[in-house]
C-alpha atoms as a PDB file:
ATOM      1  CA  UNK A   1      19.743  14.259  -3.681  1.00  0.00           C
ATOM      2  CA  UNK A   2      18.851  11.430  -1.791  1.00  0.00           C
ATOM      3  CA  UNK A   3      19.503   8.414  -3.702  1.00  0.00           C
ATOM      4  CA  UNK A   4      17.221   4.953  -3.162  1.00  0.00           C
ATOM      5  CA  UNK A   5      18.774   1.589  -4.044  1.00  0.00           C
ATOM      6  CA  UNK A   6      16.021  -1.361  -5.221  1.00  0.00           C
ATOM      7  CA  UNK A   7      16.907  -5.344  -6.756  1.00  0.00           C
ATOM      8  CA  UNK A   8      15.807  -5.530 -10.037  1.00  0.00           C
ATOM      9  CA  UNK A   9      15.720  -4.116 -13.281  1.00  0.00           C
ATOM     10  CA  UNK A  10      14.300  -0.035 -14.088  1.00  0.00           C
ATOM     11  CA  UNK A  11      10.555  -0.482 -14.377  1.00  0.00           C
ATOM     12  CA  UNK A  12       9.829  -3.366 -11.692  1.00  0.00           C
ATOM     13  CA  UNK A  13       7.934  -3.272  -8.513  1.00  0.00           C
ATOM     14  CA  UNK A  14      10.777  -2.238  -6.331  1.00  0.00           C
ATOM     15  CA  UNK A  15      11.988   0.786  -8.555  1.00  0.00           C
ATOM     16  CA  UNK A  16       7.970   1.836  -8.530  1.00  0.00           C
ATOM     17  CA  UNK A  17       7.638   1.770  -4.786  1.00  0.00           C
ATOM     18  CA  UNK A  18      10.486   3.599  -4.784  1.00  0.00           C
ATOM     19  CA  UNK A  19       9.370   6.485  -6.425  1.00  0.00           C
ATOM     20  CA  UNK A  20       6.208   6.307  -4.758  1.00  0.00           C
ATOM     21  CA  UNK A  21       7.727   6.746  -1.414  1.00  0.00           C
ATOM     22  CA  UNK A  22      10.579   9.190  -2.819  1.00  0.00           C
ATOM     23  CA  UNK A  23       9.291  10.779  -5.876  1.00  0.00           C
ATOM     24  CA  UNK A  24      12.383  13.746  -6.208  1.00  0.00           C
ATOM     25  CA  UNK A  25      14.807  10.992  -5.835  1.00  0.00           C
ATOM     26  CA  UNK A  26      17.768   9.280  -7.719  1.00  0.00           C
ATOM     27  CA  UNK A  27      16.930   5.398  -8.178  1.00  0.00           C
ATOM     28  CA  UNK A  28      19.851   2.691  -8.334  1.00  0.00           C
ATOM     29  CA  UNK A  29      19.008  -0.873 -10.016  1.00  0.00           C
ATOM     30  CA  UNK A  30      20.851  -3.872  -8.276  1.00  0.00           C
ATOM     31  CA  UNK A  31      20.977  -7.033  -9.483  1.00  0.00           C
ATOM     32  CA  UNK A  32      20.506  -8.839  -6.180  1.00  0.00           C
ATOM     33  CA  UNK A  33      19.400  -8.401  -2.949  1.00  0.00           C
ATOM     34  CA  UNK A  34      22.834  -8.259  -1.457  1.00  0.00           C
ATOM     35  CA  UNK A  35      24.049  -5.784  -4.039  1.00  0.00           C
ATOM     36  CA  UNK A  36      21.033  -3.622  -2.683  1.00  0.00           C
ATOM     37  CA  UNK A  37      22.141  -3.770   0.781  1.00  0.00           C
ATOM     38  CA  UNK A  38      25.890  -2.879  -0.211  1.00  0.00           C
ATOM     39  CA  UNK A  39      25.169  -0.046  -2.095  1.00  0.00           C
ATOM     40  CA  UNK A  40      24.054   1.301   1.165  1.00  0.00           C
ATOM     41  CA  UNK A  41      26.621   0.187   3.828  1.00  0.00           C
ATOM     42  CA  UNK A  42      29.125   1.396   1.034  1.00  0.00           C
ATOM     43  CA  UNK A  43      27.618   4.772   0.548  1.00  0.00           C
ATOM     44  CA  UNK A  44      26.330   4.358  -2.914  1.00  0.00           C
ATOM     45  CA  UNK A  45      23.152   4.667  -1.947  1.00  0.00           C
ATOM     46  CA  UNK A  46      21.441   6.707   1.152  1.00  0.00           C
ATOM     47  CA  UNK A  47      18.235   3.896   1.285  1.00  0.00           C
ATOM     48  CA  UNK A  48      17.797   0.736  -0.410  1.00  0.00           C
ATOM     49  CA  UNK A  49      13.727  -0.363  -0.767  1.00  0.00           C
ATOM     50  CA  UNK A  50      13.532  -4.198  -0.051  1.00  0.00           C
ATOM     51  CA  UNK A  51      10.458  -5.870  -0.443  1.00  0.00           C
ATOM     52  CA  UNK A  52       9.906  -8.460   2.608  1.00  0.00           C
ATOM     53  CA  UNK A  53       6.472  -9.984   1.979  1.00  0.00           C
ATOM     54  CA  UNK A  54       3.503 -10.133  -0.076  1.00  0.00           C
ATOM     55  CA  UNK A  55      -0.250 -10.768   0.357  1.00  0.00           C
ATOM     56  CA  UNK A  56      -0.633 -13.537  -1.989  1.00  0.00           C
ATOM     57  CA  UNK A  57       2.443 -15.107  -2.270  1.00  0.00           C
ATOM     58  CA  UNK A  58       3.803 -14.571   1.649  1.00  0.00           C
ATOM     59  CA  UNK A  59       7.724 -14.072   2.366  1.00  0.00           C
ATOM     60  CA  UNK A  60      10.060 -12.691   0.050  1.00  0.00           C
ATOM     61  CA  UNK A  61      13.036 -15.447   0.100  1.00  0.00           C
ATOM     62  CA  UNK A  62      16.537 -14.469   1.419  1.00  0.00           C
ATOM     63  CA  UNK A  63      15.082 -11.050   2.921  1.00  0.00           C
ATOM     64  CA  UNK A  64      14.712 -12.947   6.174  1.00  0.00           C
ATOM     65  CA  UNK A  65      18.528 -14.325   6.830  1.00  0.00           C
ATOM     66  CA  UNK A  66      19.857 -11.142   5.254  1.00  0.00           C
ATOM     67  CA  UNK A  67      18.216  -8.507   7.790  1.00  0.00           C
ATOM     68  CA  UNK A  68      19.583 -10.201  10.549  1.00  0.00           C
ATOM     69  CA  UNK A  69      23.299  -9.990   9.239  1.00  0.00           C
ATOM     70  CA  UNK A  70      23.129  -6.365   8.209  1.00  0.00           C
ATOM     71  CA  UNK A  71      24.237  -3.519   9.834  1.00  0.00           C
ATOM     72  CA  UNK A  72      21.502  -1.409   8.336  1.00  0.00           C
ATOM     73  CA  UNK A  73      18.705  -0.289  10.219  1.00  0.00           C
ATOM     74  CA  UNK A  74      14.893  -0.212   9.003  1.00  0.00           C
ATOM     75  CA  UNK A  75      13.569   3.130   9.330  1.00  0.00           C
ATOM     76  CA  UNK A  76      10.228   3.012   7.561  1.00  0.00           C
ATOM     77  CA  UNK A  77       7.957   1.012   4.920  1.00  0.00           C
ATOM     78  CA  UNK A  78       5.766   1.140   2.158  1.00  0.00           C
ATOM     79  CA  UNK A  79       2.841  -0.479   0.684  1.00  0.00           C
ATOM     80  CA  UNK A  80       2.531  -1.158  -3.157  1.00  0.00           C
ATOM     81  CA  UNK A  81      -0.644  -2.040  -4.683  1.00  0.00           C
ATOM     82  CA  UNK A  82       0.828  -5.027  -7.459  1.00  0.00           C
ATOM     83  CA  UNK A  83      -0.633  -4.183 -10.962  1.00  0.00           C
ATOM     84  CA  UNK A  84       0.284  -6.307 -13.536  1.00  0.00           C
ATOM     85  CA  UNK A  85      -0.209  -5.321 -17.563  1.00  0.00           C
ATOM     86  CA  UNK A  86       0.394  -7.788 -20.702  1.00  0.00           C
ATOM     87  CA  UNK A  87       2.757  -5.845 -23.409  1.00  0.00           C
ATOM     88  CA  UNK A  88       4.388  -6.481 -26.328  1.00  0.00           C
ATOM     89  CA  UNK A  89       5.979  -4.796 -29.159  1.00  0.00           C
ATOM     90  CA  UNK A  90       3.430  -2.090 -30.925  1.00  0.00           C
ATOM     91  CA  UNK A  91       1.191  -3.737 -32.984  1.00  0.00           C
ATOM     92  CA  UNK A  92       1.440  -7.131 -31.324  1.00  0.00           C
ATOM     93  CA  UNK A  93      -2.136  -8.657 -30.421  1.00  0.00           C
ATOM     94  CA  UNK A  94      -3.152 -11.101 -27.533  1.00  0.00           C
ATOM     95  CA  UNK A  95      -4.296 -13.471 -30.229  1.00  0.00           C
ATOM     96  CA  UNK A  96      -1.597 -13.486 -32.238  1.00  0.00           C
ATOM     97  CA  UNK A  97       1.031 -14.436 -29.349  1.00  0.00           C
ATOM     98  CA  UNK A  98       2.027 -17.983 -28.141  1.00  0.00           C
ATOM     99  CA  UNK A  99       4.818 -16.982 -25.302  1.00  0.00           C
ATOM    100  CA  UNK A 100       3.934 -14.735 -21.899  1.00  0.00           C
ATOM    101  CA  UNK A 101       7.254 -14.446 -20.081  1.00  0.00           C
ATOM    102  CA  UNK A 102       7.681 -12.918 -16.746  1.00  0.00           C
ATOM    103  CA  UNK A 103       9.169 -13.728 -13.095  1.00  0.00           C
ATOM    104  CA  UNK A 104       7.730 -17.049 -11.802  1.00  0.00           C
ATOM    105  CA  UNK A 105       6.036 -15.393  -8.947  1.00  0.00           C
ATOM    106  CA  UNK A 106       4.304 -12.773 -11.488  1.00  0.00           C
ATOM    107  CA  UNK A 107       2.862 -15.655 -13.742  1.00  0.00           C
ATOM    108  CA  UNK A 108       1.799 -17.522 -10.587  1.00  0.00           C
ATOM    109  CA  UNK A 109      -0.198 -14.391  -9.930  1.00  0.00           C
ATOM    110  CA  UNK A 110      -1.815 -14.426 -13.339  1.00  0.00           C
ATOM    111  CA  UNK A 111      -2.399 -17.477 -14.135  1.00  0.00           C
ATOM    112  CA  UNK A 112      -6.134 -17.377 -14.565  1.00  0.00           C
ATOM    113  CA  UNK A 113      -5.834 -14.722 -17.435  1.00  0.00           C
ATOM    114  CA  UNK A 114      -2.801 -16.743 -18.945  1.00  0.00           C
ATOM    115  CA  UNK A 115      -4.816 -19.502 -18.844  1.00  0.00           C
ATOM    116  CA  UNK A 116      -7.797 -18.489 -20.710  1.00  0.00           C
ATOM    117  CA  UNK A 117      -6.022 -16.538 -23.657  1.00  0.00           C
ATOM    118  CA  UNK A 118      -4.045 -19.867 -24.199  1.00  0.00           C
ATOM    119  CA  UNK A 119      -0.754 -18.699 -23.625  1.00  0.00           C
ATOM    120  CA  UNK A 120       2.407 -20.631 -22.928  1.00  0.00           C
ATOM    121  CA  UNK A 121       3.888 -19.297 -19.414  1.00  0.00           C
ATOM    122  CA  UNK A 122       7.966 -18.776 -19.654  1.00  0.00           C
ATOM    123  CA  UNK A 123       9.927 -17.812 -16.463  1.00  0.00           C
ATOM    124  CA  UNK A 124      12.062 -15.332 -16.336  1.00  0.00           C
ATOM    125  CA  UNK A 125      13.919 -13.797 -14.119  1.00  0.00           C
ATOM    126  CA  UNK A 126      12.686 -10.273 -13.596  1.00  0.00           C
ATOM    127  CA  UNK A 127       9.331  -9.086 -14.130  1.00  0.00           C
ATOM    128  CA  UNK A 128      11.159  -5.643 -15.661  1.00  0.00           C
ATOM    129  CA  UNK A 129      13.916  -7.929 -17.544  1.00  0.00           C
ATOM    130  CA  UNK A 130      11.055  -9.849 -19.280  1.00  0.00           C
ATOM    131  CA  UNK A 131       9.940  -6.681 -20.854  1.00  0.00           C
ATOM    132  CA  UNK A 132      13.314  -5.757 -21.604  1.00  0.00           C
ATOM    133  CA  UNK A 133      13.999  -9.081 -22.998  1.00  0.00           C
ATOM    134  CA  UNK A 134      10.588  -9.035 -24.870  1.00  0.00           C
ATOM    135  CA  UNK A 135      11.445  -5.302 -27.059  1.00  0.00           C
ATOM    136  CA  UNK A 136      14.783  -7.151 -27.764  1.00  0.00           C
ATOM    137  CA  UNK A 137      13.654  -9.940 -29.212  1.00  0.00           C
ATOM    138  CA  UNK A 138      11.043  -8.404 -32.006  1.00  0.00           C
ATOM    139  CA  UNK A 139       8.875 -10.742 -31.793  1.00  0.00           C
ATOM    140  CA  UNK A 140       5.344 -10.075 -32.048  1.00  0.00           C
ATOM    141  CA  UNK A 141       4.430 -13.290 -30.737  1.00  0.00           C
ATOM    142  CA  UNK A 142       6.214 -13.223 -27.547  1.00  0.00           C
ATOM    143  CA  UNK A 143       4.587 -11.165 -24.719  1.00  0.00           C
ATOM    144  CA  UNK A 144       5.828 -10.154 -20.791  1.00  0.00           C
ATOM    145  CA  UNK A 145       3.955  -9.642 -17.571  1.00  0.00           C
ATOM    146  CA  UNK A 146       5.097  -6.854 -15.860  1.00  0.00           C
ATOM    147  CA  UNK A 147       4.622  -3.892 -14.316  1.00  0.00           C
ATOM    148  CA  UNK A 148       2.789  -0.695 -16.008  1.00  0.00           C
ATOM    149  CA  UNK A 149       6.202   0.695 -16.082  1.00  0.00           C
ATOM    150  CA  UNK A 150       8.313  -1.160 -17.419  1.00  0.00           C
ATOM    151  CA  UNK A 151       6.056  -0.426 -20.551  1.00  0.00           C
ATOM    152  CA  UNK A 152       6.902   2.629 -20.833  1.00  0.00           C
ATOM    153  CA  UNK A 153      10.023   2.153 -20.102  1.00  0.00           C
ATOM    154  CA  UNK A 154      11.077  -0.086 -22.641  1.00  0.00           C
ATOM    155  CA  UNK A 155       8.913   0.917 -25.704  1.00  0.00           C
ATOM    156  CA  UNK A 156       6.337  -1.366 -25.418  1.00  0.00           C
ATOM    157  CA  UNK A 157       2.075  -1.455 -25.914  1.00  0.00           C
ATOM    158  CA  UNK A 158       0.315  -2.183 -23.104  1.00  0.00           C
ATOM    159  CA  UNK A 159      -2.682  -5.077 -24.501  1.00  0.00           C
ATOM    160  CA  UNK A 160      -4.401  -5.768 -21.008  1.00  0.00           C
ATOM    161  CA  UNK A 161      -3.874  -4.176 -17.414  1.00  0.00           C
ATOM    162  CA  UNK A 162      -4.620  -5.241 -14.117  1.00  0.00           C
ATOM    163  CA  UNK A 163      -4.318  -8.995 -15.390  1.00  0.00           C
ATOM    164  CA  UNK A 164      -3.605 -10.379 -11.944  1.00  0.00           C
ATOM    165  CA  UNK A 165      -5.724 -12.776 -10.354  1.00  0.00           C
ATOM    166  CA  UNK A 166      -6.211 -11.057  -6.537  1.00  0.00           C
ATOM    167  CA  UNK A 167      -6.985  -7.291  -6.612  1.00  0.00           C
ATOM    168  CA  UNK A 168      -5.457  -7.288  -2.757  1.00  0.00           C
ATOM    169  CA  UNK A 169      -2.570  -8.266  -4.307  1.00  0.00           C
ATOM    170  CA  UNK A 170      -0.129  -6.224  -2.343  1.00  0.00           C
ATOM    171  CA  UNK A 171       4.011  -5.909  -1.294  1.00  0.00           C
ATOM    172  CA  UNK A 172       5.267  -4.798   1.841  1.00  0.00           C
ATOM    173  CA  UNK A 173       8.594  -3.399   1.612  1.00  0.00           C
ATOM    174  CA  UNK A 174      10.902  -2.045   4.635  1.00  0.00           C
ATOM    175  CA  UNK A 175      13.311   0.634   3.923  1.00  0.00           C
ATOM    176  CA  UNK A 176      17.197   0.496   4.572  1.00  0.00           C
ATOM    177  CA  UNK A 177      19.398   2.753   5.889  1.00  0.00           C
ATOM    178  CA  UNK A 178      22.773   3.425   7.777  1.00  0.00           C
ATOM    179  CA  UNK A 179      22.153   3.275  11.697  1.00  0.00           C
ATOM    180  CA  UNK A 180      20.533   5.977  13.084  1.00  0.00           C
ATOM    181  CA  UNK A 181      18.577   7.060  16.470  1.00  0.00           C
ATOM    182  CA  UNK A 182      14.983   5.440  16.441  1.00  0.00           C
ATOM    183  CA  UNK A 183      12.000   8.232  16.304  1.00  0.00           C
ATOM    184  CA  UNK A 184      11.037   9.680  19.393  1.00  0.00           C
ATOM    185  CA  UNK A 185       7.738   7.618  20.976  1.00  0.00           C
ATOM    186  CA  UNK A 186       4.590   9.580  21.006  1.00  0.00           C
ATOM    187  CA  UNK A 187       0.981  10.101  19.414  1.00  0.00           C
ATOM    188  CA  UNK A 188       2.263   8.632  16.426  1.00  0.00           C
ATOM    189  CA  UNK A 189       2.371   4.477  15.753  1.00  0.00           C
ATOM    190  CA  UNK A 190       5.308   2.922  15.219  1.00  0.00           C
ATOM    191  CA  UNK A 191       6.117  -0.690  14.255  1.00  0.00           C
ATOM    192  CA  UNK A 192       9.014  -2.247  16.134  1.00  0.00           C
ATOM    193  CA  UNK A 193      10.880  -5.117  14.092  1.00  0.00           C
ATOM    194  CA  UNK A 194      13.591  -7.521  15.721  1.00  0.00           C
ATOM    195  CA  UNK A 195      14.666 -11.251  15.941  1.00  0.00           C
ATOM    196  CA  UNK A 196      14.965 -12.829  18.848  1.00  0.00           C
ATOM    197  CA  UNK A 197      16.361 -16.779  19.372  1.00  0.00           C
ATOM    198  CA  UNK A 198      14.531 -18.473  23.203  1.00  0.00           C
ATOM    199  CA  UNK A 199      17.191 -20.142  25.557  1.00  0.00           C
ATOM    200  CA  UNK A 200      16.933 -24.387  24.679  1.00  0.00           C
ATOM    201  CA  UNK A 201      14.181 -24.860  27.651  1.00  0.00           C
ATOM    202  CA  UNK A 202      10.684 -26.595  28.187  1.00  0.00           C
ATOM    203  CA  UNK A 203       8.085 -23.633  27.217  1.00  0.00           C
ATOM    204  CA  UNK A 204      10.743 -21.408  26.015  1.00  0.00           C
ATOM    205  CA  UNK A 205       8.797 -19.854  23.081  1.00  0.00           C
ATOM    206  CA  UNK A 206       5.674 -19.822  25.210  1.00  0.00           C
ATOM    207  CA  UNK A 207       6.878 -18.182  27.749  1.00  0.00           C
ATOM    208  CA  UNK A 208       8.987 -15.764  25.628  1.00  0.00           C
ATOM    209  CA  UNK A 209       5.843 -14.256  23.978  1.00  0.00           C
ATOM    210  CA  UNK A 210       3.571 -14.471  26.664  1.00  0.00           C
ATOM    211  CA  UNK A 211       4.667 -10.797  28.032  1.00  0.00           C
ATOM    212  CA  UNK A 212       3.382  -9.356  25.020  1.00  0.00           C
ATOM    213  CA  UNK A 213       0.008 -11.040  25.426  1.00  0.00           C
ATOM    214  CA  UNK A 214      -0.149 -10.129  28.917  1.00  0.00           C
ATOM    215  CA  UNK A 215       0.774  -6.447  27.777  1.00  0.00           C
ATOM    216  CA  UNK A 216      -1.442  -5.824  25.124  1.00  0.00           C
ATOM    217  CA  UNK A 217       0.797  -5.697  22.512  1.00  0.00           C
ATOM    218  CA  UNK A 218      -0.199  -6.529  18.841  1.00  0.00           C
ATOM    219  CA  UNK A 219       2.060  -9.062  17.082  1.00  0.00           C
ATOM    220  CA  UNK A 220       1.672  -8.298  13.071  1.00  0.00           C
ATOM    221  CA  UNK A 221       4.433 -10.924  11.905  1.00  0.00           C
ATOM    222  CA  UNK A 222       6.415 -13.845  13.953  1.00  0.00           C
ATOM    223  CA  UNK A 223       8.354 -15.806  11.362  1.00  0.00           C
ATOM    224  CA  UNK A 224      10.693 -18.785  12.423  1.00  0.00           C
ATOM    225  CA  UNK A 225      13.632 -20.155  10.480  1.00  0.00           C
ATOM    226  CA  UNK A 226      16.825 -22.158  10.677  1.00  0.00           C
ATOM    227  CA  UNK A 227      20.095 -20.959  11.574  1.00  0.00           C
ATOM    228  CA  UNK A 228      24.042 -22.398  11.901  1.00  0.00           C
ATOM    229  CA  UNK A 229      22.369 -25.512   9.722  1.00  0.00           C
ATOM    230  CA  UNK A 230      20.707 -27.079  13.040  1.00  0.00           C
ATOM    231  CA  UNK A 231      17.029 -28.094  13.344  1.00  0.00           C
ATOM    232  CA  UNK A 232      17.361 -26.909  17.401  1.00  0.00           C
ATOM    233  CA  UNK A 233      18.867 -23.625  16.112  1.00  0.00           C
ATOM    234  CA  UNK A 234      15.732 -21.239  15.547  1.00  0.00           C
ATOM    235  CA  UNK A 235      15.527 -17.359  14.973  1.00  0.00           C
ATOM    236  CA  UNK A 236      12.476 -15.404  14.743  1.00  0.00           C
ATOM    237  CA  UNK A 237      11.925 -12.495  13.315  1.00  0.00           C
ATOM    238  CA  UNK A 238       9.511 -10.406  14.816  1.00  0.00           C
ATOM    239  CA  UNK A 239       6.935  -7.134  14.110  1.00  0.00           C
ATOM    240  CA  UNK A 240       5.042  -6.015  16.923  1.00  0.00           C
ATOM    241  CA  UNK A 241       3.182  -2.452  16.939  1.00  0.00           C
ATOM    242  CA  UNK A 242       4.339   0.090  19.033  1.00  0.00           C
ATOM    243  CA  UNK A 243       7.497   2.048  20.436  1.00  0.00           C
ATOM    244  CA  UNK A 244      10.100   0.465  22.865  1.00  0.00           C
ATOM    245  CA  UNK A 245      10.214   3.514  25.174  1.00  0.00           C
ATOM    246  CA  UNK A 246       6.475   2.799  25.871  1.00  0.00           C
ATOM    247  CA  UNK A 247       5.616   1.079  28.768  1.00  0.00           C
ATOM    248  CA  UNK A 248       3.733  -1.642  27.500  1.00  0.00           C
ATOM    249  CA  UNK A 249       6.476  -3.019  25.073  1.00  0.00           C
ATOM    250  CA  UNK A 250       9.265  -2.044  27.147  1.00  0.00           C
ATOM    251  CA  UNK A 251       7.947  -4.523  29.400  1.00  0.00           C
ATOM    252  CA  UNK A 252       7.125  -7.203  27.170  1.00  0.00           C
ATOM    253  CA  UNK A 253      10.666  -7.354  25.737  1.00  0.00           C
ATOM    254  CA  UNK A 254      12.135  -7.223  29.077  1.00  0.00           C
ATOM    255  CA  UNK A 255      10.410 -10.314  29.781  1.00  0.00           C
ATOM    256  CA  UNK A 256      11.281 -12.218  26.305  1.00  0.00           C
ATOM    257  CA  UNK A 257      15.117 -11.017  26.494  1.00  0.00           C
ATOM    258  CA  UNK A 258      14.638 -13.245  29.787  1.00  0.00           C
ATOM    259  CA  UNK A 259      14.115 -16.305  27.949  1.00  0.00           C
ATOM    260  CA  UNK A 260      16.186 -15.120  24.777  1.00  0.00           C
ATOM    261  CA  UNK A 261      19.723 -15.930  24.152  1.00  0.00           C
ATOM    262  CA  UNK A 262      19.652 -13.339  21.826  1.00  0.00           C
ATOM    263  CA  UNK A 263      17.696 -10.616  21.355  1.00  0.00           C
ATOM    264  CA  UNK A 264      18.230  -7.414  18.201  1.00  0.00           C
ATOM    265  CA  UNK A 265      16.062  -4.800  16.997  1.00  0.00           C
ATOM    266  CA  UNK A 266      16.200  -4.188  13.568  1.00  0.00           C
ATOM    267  CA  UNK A 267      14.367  -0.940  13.414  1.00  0.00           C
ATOM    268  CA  UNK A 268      12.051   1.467  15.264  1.00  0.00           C
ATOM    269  CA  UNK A 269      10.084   3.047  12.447  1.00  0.00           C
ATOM    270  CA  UNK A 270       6.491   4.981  11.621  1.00  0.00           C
ATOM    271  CA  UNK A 271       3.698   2.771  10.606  1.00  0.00           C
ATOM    272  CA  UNK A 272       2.545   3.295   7.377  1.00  0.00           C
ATOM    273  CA  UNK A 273      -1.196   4.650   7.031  1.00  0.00           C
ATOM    274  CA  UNK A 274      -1.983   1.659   4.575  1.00  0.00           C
ATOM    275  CA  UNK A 275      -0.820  -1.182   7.370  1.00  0.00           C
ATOM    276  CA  UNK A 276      -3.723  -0.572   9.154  1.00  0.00           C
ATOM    277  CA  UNK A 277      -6.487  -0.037   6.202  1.00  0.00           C
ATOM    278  CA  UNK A 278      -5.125  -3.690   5.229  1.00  0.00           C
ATOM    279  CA  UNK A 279      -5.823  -5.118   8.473  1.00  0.00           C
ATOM    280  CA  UNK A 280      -9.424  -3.400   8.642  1.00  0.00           C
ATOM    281  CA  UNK A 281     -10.508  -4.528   4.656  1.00  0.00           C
END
């Protein structure tokens, strides 16, 4: 049984996009990213589901120096609607609570509803572990944001759902696995991921991407960021939309490797049918 690694505790995002996309399989909680990613390159794990941005609050932090350093290939990704519920112990009442705890991300993301029930926002540092830490606790007064299943999960009532603020509100998350041989091109889209750093010249970066312009392909994410601890050192990372064994990308990254020093694909993978309903609505 194929077994699917995710960061954070049983009921959060990551373990629910995880059964989305694998419903018959076993589900591993890490406590970090890192642990995630080991549990796969150790064997552990066959996949590990690693969310890598979001459409309200952008990049996921760390995901974007940890890809590069990884052996593990992406090999696919999936999009999770975010729903957010309020819960609390059984018999607990909005009104009667002071305290909404939750992960600092998921109260920034509700902070119109916090706001007008009057309720004190407390970070914590799980959406999941909240609602762990919230049936601990016994107390009625003290309520978490988190996903609809970590409810059920942990014993708790569910007072409100789909609390959060933008009803895009949506994660992307690319799927991990050992090194394998990318899909075979063909009527299908793919998305093509990789990071690239441009030689230290006039126009580098200009001239670098240029090939895809010229080539028609569609850039869906370019992402710079600092590397080695020098402000002259910078990687990008890279999504682009189609197949490196097509012509028109083949090209294109035959020109940027040109004006690369360095130039790694960090998957080849099937686009997901919700990538391109986001981009239409």
């Amino acid at each position: 049984m194929t077994t699917v690694a995710y960061q954070g505790e049983p009921g959060a995002n990551s373990h629910m996009a995880s059964l989305e996309a694998y419903p018959d399989a076993e589900t591993l909680a890490c406590a970090t990213f890192e642990d995630a990613f080991s549990a796969v390159t150790t064997g552990a794990a066959d996949l590990a589901m690693i969310p890598i941005d979001n459409t309200v609050a952008g990049r996921v932090a760390d995901i974007h120096v940890l890809l590069p350093d990884t052996s593990l290939q992406i090999i696919g990704e999936h999009f999770l609607r975010i729903r957010f519920s309020l819960m609390g112990l059984p018999g607990s009442t909005i009104e009667g609570a002071r305290e909404v705890h939750s992960h600092v991300h998921a109260l920034a993301q509700c902070r119109e509803f916090i706001r007008a029930h009057g309720l004190t926002p407390v970070v914590a540092g799980d959406t999941a572990g909240s609602a762990r830490e919230v049936a601990e606790w016994g107390d009625p007064t003290k309520l978490s944001i988190a996903p609809p299943l970590a409810a059920e999960r942990y014993g708790l009532s569910v007072l409100a759902s789909d609390i959060e603020d933008q009803k895009h509100n949506t994660t992307r998350f690319v799927i991990l696995a050992p090194p394998r041989d990318y899909p075979q091109a063909g009527a299908d889209a793919h998305v093509t991921s990789f990071v690239f750093r441009v030689r230290n010249i006039p126009a580098a970066l200009y001239k670098a991407l240029g090939g895809f312009a010229t080539n028609g392909v569609n850039m869906t994410r370019l992402e710079s960021y600092m590397v080695d601890g020098k402000f002259a050192a910078t990687m990008f990372m890279v999504d682009v939309e189609g197949h490196p064994d097509e012509p028109p990308l083949a090209r294109a990254l035959e020109e940027l490797e040109f004006f690369s020093t360095e130039l790694r694909i960090l998957g080849v993978f099937p686009a997901h049918p919700r990538r391109f309903g986001l981009r239409a609505g």
